[in-house]
Protein backbone atom coordinates (compact mmCIF):
# COMPACT_ATOMS: atom_id res chain seq x y z
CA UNK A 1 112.34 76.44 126.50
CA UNK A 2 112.60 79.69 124.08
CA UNK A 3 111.25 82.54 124.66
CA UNK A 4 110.53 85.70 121.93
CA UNK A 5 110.33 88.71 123.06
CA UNK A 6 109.87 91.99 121.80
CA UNK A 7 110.39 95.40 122.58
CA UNK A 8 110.49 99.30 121.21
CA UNK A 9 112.74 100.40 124.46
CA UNK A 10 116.52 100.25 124.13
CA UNK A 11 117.56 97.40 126.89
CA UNK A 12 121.13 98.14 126.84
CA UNK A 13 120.61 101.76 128.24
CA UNK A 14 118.23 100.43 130.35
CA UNK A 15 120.21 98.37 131.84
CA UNK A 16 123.20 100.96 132.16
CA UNK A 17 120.56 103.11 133.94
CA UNK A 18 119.51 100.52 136.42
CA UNK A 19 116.02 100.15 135.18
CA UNK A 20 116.33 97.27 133.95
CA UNK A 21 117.42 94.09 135.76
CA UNK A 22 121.03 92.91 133.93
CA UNK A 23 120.72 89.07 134.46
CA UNK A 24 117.23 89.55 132.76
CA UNK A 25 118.39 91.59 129.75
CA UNK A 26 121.68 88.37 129.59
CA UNK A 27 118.53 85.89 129.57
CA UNK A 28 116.70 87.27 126.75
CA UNK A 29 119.72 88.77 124.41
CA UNK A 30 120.79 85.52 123.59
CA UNK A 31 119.81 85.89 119.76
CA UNK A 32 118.81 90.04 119.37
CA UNK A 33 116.98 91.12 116.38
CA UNK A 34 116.80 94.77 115.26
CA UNK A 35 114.12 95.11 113.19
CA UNK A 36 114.10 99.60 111.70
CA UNK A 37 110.27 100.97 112.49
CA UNK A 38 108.42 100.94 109.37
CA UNK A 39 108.76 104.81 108.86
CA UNK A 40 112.18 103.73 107.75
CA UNK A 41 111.51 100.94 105.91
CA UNK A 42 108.38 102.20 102.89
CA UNK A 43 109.19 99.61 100.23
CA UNK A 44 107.40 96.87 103.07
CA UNK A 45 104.51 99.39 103.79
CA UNK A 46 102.48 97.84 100.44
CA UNK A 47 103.78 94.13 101.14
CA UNK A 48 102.70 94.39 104.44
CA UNK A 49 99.15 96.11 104.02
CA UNK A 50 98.06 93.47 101.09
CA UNK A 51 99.51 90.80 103.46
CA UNK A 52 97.27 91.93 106.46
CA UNK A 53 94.33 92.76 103.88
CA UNK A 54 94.70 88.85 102.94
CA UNK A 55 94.14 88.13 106.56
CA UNK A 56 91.08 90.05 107.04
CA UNK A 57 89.31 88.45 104.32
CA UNK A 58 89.93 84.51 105.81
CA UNK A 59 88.27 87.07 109.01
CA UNK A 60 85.46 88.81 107.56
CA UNK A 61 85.57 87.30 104.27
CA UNK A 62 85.73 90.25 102.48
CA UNK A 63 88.08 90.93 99.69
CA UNK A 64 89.86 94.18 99.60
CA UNK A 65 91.72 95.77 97.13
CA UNK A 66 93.63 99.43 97.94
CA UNK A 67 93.21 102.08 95.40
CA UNK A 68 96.41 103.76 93.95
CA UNK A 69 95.81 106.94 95.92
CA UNK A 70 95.08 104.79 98.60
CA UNK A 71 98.60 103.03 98.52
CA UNK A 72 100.37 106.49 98.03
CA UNK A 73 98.86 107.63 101.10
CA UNK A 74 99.85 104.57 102.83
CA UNK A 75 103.60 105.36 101.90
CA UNK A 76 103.21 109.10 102.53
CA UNK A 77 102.14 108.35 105.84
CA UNK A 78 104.93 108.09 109.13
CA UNK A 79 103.61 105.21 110.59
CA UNK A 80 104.28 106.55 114.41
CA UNK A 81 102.44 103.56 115.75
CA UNK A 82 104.49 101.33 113.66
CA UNK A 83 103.22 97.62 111.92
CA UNK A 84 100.01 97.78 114.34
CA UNK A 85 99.05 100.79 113.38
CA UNK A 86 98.71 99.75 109.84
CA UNK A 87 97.00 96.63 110.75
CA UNK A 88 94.50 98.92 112.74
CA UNK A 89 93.72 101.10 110.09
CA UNK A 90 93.72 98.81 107.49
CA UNK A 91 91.27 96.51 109.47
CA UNK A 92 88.86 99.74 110.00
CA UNK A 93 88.78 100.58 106.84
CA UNK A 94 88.19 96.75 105.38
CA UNK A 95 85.03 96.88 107.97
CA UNK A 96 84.17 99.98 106.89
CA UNK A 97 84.51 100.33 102.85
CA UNK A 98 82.11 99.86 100.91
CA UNK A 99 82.39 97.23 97.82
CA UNK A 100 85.62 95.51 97.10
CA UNK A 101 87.85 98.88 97.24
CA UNK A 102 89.60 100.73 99.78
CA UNK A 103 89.33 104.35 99.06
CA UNK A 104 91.95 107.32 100.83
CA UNK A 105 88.88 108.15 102.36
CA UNK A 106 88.29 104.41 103.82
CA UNK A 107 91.65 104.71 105.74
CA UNK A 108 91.26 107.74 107.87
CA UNK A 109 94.37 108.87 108.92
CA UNK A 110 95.04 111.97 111.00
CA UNK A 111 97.41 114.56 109.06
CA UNK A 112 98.27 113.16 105.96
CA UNK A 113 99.98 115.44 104.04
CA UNK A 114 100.88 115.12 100.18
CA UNK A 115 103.13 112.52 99.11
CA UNK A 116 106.63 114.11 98.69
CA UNK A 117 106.49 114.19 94.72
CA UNK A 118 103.35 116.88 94.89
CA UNK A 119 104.88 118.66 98.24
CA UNK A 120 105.34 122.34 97.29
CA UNK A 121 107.02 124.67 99.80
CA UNK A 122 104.03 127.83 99.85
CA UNK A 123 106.60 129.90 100.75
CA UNK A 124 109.37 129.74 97.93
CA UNK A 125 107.42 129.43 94.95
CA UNK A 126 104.20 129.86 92.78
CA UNK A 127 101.79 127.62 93.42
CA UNK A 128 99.50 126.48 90.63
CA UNK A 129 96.79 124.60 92.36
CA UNK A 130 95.40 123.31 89.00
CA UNK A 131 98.29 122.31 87.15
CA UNK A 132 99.20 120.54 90.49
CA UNK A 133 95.88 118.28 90.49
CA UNK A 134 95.88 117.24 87.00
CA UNK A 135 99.69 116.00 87.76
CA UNK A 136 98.68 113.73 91.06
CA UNK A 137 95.19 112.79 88.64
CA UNK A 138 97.28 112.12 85.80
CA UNK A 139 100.00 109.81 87.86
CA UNK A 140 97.01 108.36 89.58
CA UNK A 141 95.44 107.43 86.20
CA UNK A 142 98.96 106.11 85.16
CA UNK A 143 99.55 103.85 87.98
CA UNK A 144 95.97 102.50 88.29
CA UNK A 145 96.49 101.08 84.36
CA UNK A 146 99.60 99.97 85.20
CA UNK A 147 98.81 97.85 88.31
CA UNK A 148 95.71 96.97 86.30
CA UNK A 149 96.03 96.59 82.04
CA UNK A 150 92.68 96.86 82.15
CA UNK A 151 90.50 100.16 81.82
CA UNK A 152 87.42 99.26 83.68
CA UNK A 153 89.40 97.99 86.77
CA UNK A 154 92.15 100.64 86.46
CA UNK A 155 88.90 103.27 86.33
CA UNK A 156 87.15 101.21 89.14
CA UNK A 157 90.33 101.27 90.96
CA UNK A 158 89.66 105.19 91.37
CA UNK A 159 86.08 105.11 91.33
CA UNK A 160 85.89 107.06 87.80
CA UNK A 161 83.50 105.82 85.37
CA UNK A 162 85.33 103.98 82.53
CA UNK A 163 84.55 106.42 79.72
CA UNK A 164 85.73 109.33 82.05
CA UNK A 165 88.45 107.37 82.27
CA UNK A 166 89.43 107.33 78.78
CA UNK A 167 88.85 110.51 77.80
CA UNK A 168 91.50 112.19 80.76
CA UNK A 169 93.73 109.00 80.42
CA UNK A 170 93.92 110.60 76.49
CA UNK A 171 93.90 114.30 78.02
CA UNK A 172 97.11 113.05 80.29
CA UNK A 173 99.20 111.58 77.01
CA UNK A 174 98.81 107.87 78.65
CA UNK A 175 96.58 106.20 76.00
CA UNK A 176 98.85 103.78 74.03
């Protein structure tokens, strides 16, 4: 017989601190597995979220697709509760979207700040609100088109109307 077994506690210490029974810890360390929480880990954070977004449509059969905001959020974010927090959000928000998109909106999450490339420290510098929008609308724009090649799902993507679109995909200098 096998067992798997999982944990977020370190046994070892545990054990040392004699709350943890030794010839317990011996029976289930036979093959350990350290998996990093998923805070450390981002590149798996989009993986994993289409993966579980697969799942809920054999579920609820609806198809989701994440926005790019959407999936800079979902790297921005710490991921305290780890892979099952992700599955829980991502499962609220499939439920809860409306149409075939998941929208930053759609996921919910408590104190999201700015992804590190738009973080400004207050503080030390000048802060230009505008010029600061257009560059996370312009990199938005940017990444939809190039997860899409298509305008009118890159602008669906980011609910923007396609001619909108256009005209501040030309306004950014990313019209080929």
């Amino acid at each position: 017989m096998r067992i798997i077994a999982a944990t977020n506690r370190n046994l070892e210490q545990m054990v040392e601190e004699n709350t943890f029974r030794k010839d317990l810890y011996y029976r289930l360390s036979v093959f350990p597995i350290t998996i990093p929480p998923l805070r450390e880990r981002p590149s798996d954070i989009l993986p994993l979220a289409n993966a579980i977004l697969k799942q809920f449509y054999g579920k609820y059969g609806k198809n989701k697709e994440l926005t790019p905001a959407c999936e800079l959020l979902l790297q921005s974010y710490s991921w305290p509760g780890n892979v099952r927090e992700l599955r829980n959000v991502l499962e609220r928000a499939a439920i809860l979207s409306v149409g075939s998109v998941i929208s930053p909106l759609d996921l919910a999450l408590p104190q999201v700040g700015l992804p590190d490339k738009t973080a400004v420290a207050l503080g030390n510098c000048p802060f230009d609100l505008k010029k600061n929008l257009e560059n996370i609308e312009a990199n938005y724009i940017h990444q939809a088109y190039n997860k899409y090649r298509n305008i009118r799902r890159a602008a669906k993507s980011l609910s923007m109307d396609p001619a909108t679109y256009v005209r501040k995909r030309k306004k950014y200098g990313n019209a080929e």
